[in-house]
C-alpha atoms as a PDB file:
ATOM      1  CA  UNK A   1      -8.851 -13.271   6.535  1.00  0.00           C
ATOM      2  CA  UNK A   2      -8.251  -9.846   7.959  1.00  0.00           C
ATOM      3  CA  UNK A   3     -10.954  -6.549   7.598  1.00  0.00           C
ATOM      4  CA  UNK A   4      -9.096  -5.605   3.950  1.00  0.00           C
ATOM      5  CA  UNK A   5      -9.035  -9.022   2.772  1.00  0.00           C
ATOM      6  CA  UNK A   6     -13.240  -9.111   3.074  1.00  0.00           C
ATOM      7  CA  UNK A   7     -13.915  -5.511   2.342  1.00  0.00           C
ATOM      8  CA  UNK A   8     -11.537  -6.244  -0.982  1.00  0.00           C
ATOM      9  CA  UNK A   9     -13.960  -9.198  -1.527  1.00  0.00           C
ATOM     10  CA  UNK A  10     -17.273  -6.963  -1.754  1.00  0.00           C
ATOM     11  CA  UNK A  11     -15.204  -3.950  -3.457  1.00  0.00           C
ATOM     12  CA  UNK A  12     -14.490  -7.007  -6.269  1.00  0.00           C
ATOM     13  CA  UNK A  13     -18.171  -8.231  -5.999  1.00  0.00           C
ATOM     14  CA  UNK A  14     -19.329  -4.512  -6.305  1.00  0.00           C
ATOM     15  CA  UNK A  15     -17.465  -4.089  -9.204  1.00  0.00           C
ATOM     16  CA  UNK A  16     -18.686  -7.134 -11.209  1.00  0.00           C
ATOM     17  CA  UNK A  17     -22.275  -6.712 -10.178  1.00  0.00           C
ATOM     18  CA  UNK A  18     -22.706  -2.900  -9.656  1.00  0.00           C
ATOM     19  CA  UNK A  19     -24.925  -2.247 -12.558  1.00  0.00           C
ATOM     20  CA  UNK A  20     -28.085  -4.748 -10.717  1.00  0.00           C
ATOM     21  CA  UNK A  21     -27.882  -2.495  -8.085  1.00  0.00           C
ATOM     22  CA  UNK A  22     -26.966  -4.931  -5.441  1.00  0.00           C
ATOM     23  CA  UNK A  23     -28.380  -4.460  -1.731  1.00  0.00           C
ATOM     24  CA  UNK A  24     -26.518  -5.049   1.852  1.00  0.00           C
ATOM     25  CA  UNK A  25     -28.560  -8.040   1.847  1.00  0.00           C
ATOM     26  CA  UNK A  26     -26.817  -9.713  -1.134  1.00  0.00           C
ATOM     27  CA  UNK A  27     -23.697  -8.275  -0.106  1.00  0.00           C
ATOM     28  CA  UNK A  28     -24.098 -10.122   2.754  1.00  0.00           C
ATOM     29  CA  UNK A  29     -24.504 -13.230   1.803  1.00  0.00           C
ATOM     30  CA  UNK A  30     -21.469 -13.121  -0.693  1.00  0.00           C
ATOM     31  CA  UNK A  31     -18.968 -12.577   1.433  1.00  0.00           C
ATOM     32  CA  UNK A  32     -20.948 -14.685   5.030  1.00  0.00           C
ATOM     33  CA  UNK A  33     -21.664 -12.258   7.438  1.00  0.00           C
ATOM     34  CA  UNK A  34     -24.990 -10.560   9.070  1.00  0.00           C
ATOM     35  CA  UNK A  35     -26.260  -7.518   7.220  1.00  0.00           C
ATOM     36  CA  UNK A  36     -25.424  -4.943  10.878  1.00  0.00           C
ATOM     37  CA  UNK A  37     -21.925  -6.695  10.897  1.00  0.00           C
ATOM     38  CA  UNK A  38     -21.153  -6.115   7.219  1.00  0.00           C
ATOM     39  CA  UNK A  39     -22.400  -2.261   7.391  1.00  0.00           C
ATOM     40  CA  UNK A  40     -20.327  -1.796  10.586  1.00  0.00           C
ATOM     41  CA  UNK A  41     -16.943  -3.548   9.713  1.00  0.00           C
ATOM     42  CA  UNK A  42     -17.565  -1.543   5.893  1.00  0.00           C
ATOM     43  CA  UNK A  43     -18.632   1.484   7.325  1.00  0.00           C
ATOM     44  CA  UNK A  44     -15.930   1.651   9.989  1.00  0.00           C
ATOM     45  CA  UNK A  45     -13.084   0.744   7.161  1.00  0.00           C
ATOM     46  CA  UNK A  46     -13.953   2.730   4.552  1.00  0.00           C
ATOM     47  CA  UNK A  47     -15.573   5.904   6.282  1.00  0.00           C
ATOM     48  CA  UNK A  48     -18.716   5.498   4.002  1.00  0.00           C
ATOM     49  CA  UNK A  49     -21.521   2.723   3.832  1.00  0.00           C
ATOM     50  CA  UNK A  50     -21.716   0.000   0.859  1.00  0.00           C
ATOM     51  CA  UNK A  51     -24.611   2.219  -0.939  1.00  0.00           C
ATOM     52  CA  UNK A  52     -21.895   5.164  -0.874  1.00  0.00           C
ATOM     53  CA  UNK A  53     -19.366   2.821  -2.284  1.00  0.00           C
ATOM     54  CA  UNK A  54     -21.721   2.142  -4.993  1.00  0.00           C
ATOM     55  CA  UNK A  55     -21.513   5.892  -5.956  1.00  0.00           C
ATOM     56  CA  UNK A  56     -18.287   6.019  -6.068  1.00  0.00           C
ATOM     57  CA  UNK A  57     -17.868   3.321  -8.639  1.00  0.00           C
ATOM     58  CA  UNK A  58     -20.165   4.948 -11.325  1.00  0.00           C
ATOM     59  CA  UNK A  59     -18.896   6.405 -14.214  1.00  0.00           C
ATOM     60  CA  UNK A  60     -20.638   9.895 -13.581  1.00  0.00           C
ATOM     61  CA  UNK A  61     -19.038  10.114 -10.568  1.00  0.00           C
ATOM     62  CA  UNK A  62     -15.139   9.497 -11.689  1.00  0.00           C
ATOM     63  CA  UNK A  63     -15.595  11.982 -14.080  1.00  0.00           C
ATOM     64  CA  UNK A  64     -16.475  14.463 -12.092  1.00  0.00           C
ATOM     65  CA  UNK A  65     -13.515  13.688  -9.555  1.00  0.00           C
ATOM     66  CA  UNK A  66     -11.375  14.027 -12.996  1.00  0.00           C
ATOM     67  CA  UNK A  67     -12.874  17.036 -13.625  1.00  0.00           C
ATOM     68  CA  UNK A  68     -12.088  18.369 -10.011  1.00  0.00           C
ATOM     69  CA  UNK A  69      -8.326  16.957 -10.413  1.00  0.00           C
ATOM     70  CA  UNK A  70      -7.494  18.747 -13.724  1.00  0.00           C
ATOM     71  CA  UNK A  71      -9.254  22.125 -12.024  1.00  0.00           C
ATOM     72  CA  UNK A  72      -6.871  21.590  -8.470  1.00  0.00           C
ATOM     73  CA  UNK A  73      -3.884  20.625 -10.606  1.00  0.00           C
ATOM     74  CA  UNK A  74      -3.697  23.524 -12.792  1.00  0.00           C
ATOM     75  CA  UNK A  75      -4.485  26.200 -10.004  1.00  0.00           C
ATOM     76  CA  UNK A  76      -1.872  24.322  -7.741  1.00  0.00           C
ATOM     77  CA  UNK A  77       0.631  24.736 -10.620  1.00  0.00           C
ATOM     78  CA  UNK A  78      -0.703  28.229 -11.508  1.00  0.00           C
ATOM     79  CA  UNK A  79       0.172  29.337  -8.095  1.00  0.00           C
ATOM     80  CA  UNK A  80       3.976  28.165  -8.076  1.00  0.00           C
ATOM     81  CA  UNK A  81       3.711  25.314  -6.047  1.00  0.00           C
ATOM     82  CA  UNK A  82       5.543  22.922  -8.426  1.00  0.00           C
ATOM     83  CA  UNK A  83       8.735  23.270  -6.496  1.00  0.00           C
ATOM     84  CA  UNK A  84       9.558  20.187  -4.872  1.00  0.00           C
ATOM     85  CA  UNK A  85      10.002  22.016  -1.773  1.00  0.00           C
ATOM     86  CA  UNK A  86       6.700  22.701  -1.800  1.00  0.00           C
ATOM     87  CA  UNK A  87       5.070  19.563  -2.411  1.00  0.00           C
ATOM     88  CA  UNK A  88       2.071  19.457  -0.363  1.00  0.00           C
ATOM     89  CA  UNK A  89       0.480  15.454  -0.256  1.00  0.00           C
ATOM     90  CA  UNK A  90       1.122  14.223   2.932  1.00  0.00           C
ATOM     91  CA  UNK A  91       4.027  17.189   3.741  1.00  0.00           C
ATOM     92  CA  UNK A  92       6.572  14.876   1.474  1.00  0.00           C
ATOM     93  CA  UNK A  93      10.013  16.403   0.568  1.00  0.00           C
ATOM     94  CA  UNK A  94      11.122  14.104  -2.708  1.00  0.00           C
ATOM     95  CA  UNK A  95      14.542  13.590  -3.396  1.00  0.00           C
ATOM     96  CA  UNK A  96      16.284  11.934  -6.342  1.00  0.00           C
ATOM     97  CA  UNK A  97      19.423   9.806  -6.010  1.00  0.00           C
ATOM     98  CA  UNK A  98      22.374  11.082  -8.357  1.00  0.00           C
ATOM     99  CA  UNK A  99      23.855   9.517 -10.917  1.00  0.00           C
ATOM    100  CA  UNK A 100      26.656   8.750  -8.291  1.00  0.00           C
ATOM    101  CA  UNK A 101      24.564   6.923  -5.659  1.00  0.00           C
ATOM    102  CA  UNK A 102      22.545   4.740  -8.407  1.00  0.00           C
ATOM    103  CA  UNK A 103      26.349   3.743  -9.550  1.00  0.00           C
ATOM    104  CA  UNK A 104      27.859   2.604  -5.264  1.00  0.00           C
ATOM    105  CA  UNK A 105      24.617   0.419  -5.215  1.00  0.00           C
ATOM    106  CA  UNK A 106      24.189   1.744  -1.948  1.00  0.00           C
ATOM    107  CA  UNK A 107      27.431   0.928  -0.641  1.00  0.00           C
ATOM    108  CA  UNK A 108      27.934   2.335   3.110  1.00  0.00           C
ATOM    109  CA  UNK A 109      24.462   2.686   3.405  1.00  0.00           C
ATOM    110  CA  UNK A 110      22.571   0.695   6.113  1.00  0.00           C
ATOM    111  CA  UNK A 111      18.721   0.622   4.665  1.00  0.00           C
ATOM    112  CA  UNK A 112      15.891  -0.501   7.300  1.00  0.00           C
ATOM    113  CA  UNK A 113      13.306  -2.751   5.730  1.00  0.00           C
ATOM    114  CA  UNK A 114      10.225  -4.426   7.603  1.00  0.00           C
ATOM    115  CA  UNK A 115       6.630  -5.246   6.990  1.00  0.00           C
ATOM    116  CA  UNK A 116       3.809  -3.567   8.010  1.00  0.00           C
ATOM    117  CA  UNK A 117      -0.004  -3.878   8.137  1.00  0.00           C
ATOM    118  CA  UNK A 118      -2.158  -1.157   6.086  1.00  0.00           C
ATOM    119  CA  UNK A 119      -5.560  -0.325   5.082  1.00  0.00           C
ATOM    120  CA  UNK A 120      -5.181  -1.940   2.372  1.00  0.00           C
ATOM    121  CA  UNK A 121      -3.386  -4.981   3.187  1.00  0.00           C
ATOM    122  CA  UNK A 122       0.651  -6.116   3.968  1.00  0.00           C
ATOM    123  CA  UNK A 123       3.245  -3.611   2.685  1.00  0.00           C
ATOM    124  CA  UNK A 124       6.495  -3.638   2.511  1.00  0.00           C
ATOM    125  CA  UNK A 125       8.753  -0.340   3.431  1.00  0.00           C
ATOM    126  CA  UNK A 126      12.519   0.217   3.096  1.00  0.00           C
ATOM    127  CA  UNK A 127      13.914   3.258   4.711  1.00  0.00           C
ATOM    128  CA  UNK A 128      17.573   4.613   3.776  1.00  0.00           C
ATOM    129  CA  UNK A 129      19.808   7.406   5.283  1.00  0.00           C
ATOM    130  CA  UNK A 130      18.240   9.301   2.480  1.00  0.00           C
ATOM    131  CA  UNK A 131      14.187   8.990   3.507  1.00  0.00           C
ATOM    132  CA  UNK A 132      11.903   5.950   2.753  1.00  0.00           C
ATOM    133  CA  UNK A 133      13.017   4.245  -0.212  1.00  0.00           C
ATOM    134  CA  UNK A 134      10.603   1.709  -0.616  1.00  0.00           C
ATOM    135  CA  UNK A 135       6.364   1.367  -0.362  1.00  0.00           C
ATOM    136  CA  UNK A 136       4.597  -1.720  -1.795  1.00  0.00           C
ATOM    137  CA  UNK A 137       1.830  -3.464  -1.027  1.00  0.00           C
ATOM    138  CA  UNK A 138       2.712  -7.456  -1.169  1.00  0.00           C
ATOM    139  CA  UNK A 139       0.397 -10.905  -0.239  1.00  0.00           C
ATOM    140  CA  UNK A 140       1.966 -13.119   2.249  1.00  0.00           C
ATOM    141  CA  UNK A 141       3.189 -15.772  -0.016  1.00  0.00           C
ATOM    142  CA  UNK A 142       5.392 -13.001  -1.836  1.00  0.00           C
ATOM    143  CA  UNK A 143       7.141 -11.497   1.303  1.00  0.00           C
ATOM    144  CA  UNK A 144      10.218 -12.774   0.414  1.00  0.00           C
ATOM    145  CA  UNK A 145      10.441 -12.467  -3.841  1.00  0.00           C
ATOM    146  CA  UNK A 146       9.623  -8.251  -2.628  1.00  0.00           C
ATOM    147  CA  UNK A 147      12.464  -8.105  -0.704  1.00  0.00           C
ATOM    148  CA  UNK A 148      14.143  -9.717  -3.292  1.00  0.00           C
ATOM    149  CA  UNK A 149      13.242  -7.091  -5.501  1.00  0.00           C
ATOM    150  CA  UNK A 150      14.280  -4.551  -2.877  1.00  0.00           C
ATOM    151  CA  UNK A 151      17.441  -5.581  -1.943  1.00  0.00           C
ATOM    152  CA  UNK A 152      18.245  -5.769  -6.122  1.00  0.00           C
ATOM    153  CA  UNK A 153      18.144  -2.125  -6.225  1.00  0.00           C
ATOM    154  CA  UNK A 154      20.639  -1.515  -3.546  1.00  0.00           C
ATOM    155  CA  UNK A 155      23.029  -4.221  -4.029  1.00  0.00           C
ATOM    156  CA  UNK A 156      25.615  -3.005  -1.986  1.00  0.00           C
ATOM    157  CA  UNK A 157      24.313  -2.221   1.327  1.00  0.00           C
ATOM    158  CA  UNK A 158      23.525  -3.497   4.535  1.00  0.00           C
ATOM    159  CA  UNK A 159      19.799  -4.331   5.396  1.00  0.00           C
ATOM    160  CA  UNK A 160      18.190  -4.096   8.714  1.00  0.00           C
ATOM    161  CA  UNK A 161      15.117  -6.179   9.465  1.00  0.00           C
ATOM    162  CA  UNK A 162      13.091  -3.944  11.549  1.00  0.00           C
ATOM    163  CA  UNK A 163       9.181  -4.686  11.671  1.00  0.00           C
ATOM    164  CA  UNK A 164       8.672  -1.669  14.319  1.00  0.00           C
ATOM    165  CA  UNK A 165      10.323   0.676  12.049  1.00  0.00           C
ATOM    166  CA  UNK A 166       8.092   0.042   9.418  1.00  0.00           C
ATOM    167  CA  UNK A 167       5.108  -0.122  11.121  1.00  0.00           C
ATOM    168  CA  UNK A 168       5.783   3.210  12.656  1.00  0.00           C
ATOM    169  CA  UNK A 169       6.572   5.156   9.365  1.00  0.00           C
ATOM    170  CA  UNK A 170       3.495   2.976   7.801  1.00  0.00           C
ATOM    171  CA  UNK A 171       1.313   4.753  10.541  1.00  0.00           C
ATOM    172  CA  UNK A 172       2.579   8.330   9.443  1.00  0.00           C
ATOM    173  CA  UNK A 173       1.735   7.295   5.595  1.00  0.00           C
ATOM    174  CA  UNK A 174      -1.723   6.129   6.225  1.00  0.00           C
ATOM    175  CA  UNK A 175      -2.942   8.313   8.764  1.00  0.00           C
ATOM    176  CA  UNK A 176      -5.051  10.480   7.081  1.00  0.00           C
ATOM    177  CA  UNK A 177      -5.273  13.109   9.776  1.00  0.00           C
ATOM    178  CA  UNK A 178      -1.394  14.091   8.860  1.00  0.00           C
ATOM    179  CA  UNK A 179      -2.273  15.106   5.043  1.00  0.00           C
ATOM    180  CA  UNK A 180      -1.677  18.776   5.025  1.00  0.00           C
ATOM    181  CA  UNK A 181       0.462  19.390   8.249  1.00  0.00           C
ATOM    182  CA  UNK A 182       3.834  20.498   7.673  1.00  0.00           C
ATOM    183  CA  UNK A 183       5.661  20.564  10.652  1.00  0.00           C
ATOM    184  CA  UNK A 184       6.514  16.935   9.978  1.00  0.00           C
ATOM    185  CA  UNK A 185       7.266  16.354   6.491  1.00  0.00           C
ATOM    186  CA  UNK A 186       7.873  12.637   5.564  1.00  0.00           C
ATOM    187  CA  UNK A 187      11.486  12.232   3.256  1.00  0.00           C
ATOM    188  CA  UNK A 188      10.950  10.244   0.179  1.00  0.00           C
ATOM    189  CA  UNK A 189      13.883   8.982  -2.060  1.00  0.00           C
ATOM    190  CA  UNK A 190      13.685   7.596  -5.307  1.00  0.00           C
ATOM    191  CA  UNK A 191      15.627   6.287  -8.243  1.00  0.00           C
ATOM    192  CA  UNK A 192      14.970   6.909 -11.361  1.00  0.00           C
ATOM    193  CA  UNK A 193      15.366   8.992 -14.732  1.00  0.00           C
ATOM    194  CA  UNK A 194      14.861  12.204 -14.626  1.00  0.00           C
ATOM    195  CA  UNK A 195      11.687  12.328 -16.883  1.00  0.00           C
ATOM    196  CA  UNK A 196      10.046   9.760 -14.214  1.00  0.00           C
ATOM    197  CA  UNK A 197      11.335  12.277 -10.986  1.00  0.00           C
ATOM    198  CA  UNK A 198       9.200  14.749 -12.788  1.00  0.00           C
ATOM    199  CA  UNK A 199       6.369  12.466 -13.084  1.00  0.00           C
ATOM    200  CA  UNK A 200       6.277  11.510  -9.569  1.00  0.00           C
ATOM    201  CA  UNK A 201       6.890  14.946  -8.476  1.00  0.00           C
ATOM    202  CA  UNK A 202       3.787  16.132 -10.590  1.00  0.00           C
ATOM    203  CA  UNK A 203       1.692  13.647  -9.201  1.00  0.00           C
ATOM    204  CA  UNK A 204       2.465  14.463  -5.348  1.00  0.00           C
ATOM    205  CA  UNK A 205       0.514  17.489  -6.172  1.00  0.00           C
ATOM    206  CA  UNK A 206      -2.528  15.806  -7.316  1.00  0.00           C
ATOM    207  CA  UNK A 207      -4.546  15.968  -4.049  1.00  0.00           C
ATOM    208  CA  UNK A 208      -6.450  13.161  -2.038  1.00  0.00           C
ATOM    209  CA  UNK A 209      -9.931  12.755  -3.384  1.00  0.00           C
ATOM    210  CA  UNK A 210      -8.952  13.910  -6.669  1.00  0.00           C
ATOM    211  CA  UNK A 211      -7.677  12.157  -9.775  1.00  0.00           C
ATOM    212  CA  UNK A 212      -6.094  13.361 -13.052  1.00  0.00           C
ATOM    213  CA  UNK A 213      -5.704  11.962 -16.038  1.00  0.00           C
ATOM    214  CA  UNK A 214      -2.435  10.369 -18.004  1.00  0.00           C
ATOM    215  CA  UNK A 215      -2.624  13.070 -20.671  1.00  0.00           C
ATOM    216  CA  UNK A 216      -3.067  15.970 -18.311  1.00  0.00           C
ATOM    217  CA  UNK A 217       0.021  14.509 -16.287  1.00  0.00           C
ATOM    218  CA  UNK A 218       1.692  14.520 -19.584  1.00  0.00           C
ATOM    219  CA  UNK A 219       0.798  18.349 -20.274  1.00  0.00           C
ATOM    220  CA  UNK A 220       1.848  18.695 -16.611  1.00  0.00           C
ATOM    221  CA  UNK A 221       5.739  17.934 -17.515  1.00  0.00           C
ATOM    222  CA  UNK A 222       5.793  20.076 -20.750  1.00  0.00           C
ATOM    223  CA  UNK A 223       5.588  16.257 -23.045  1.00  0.00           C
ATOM    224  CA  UNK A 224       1.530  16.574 -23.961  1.00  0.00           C
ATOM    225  CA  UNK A 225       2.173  13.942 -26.790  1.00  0.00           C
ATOM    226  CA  UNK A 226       3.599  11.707 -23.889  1.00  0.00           C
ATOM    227  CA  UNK A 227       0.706  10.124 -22.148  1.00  0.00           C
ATOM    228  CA  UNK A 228       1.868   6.802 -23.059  1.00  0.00           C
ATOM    229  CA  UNK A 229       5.534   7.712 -21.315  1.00  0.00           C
ATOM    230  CA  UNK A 230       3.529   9.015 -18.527  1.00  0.00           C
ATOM    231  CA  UNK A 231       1.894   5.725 -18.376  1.00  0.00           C
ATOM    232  CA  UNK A 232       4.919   3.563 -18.144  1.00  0.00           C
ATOM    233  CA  UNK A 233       6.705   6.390 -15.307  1.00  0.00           C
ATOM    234  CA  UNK A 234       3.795   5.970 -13.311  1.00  0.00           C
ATOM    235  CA  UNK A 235       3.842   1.728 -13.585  1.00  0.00           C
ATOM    236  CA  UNK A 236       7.632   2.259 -12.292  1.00  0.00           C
ATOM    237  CA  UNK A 237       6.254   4.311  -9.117  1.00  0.00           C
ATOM    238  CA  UNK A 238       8.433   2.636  -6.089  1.00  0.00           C
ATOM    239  CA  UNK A 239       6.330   4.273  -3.750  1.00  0.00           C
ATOM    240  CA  UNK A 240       3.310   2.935  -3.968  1.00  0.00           C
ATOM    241  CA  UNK A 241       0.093   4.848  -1.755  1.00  0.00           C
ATOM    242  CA  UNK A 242       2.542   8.293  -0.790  1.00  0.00           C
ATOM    243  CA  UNK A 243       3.194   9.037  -4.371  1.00  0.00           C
ATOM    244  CA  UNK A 244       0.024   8.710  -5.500  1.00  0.00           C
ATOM    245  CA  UNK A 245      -0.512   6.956  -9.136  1.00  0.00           C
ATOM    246  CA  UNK A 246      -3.901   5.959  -8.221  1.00  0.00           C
ATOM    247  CA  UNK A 247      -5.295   8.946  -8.638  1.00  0.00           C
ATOM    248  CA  UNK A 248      -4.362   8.744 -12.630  1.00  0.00           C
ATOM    249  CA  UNK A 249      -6.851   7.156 -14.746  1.00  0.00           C
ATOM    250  CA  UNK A 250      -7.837   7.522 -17.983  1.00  0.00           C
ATOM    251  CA  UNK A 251      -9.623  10.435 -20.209  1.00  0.00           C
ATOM    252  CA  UNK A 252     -12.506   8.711 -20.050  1.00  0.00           C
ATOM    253  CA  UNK A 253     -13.076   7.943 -16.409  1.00  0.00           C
ATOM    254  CA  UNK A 254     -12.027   4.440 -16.303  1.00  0.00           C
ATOM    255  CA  UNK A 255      -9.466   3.964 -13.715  1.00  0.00           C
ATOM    256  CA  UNK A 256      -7.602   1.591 -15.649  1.00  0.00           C
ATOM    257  CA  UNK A 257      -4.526  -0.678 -14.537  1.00  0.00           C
ATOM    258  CA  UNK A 258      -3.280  -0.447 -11.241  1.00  0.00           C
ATOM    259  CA  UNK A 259       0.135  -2.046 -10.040  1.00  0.00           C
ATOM    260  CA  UNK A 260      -0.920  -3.584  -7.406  1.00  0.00           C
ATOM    261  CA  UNK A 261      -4.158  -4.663  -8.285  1.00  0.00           C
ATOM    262  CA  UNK A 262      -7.711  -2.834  -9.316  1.00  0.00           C
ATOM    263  CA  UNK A 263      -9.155  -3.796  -6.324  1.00  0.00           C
ATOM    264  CA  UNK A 264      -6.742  -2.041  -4.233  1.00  0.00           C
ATOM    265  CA  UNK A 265      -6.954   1.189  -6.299  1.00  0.00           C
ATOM    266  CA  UNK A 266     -10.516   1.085  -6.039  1.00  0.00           C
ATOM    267  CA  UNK A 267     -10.241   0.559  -1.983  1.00  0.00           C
ATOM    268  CA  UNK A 268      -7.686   3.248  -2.224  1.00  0.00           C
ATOM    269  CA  UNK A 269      -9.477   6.088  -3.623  1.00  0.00           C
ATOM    270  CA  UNK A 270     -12.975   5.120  -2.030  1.00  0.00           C
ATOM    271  CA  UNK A 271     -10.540   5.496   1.165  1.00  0.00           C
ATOM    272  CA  UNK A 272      -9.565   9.063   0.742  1.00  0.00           C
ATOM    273  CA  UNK A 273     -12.825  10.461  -1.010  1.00  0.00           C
ATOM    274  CA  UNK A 274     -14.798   9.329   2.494  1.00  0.00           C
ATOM    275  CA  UNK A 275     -13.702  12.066   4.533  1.00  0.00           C
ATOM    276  CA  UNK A 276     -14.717  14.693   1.994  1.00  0.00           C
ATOM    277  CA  UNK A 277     -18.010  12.683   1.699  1.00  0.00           C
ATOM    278  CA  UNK A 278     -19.216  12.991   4.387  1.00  0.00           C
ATOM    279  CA  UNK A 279     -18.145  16.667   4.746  1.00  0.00           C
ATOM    280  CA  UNK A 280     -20.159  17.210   1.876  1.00  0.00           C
ATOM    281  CA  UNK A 281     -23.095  15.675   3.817  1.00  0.00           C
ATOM    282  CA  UNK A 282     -24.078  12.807   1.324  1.00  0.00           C
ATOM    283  CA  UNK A 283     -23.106  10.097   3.462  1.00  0.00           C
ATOM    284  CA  UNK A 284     -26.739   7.620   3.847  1.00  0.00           C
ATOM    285  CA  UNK A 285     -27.691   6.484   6.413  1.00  0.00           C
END
């Protein structure tokens, strides 16, 4: 069991048991370590202690990150920033495949693929001439159905097995101390419709630590009776973690579904909202 696997296991316990309040004690117990080595290995992971993980789960709380997400969004858009050359999450430049490339399959292309470890458990990542092509987060028993999956999209080109590769370009998506420089912008490449392109490119302006809702998304791409479109354009996201459909939850605070797993969205956004915690000096001691 690896650091994500056990911090996963008290996110899940905190979750089902959050309203009792539990202590590091109990936490403890539940998932069989000592109380110093459960603060420490949480603490060190997550950039905040248990008791500020506990905050971050209340309902008061997500609502006020919503309420922060809207605000950013709007000013972000109000400013002219909603030109894809000007996305700002993690420097990405987003690129859609034409109508052309979806139809060779990829043929001629030579796409790198390799696993990876994360904060947040294995992921797979595909890389084409084109920019990273592929993000998602996969157990170890499903390794080979996701690059299954993978491979279906591209039918027609070559595939590279390259576990250094990935690992390298994993390291530039998860390091938070590269969100905001842009001397080294990461190339994404998608397929999709174009109603989805706008989607994703919407919600690579939501910034880490905040979250926005599926209706204000909607409103977002000019379709405010669309939320439920929205919805199903952020399930197809093939890029999970760098475009960032965790930070959409509903209008009333509850994060709702994730596609790879509640858990991990929880992890996710308790992961990016620690820096600014303890920033903000409310980090306990």
């Amino acid at each position: 069991m690896n650091d994500y696997e056990r911090i996963a296991r008290v996110i899940r316990y905190l979750d089902e048991n959050h309203a009792d309040q539990p202590d590091l004690a109990a936490l403890a117990r539940y998932v069989g370590l000592s109380r110093y080595h459960l603060h420490r290995l949480f603490t060190s992971w997550a950039g905040v202690t248990p008791k500020d993980f506990l905050q971050c789960l209340t309902l008061t709380y997500t609502k006020q990150l919503l309420r922060n997400g809207k605000s950013v969004l709007n000013a972000t858009l109000d400013a002219g920033l909603s030109s894809p050359s000007r996305l700002h999450d993690l420097c990405v430049s987003l690129e859609a495949a034409s109508p052309g490339e979806v139809k060779s399959g990829g043929e001629g292309w030579t796409i790198t693929i390799g696993f990876a470890d994360s904060p947040f458990g294995r992921c797979l990542v595909g890389e084409s001439p084109r920019g990273i092509c592929h993000l998602s987060f996969v157990e170890a028993d499903d390794e080979v159905a996701a690059m299954g999956i993978l491979k279906g999209q591209w039918p027609r080109a070559r595939w590279q097995r390259d576990d250094a590769v990935a690992g390298r370009l994993a390291n530039q998506i998860f390091n938070l101390s590269t969100i905001g420089r842009a001397s080294a912008p990461l190339r994404a490449f998608v397929r999709g419709t174009p109603f989805q392109v706008r989607v994703w490119r919407a919600l690579l302006q939501v910034q880490p630590g905040k979250l926005v809702s599926y209706g204000e998304l909607a409103s977002v791409v000019g379709q405010v009776t669309a939320a439920r479109a929205v919805g199903s354009a952020v399930g197809q996201n093939p890029l999970a973690y760098l475009i960032p459909c965790h930070r959409v939850i509903r209008e009333t605070g509850v994060l709702g579904d994730y596609k790879w797993g509640p858990v991990r969205k929880r992890a996710i956004l308790t992961w990016e909202n620690a820096p600014r915690l303890a920033v903000d000096g409310k980090r306990s001691t």
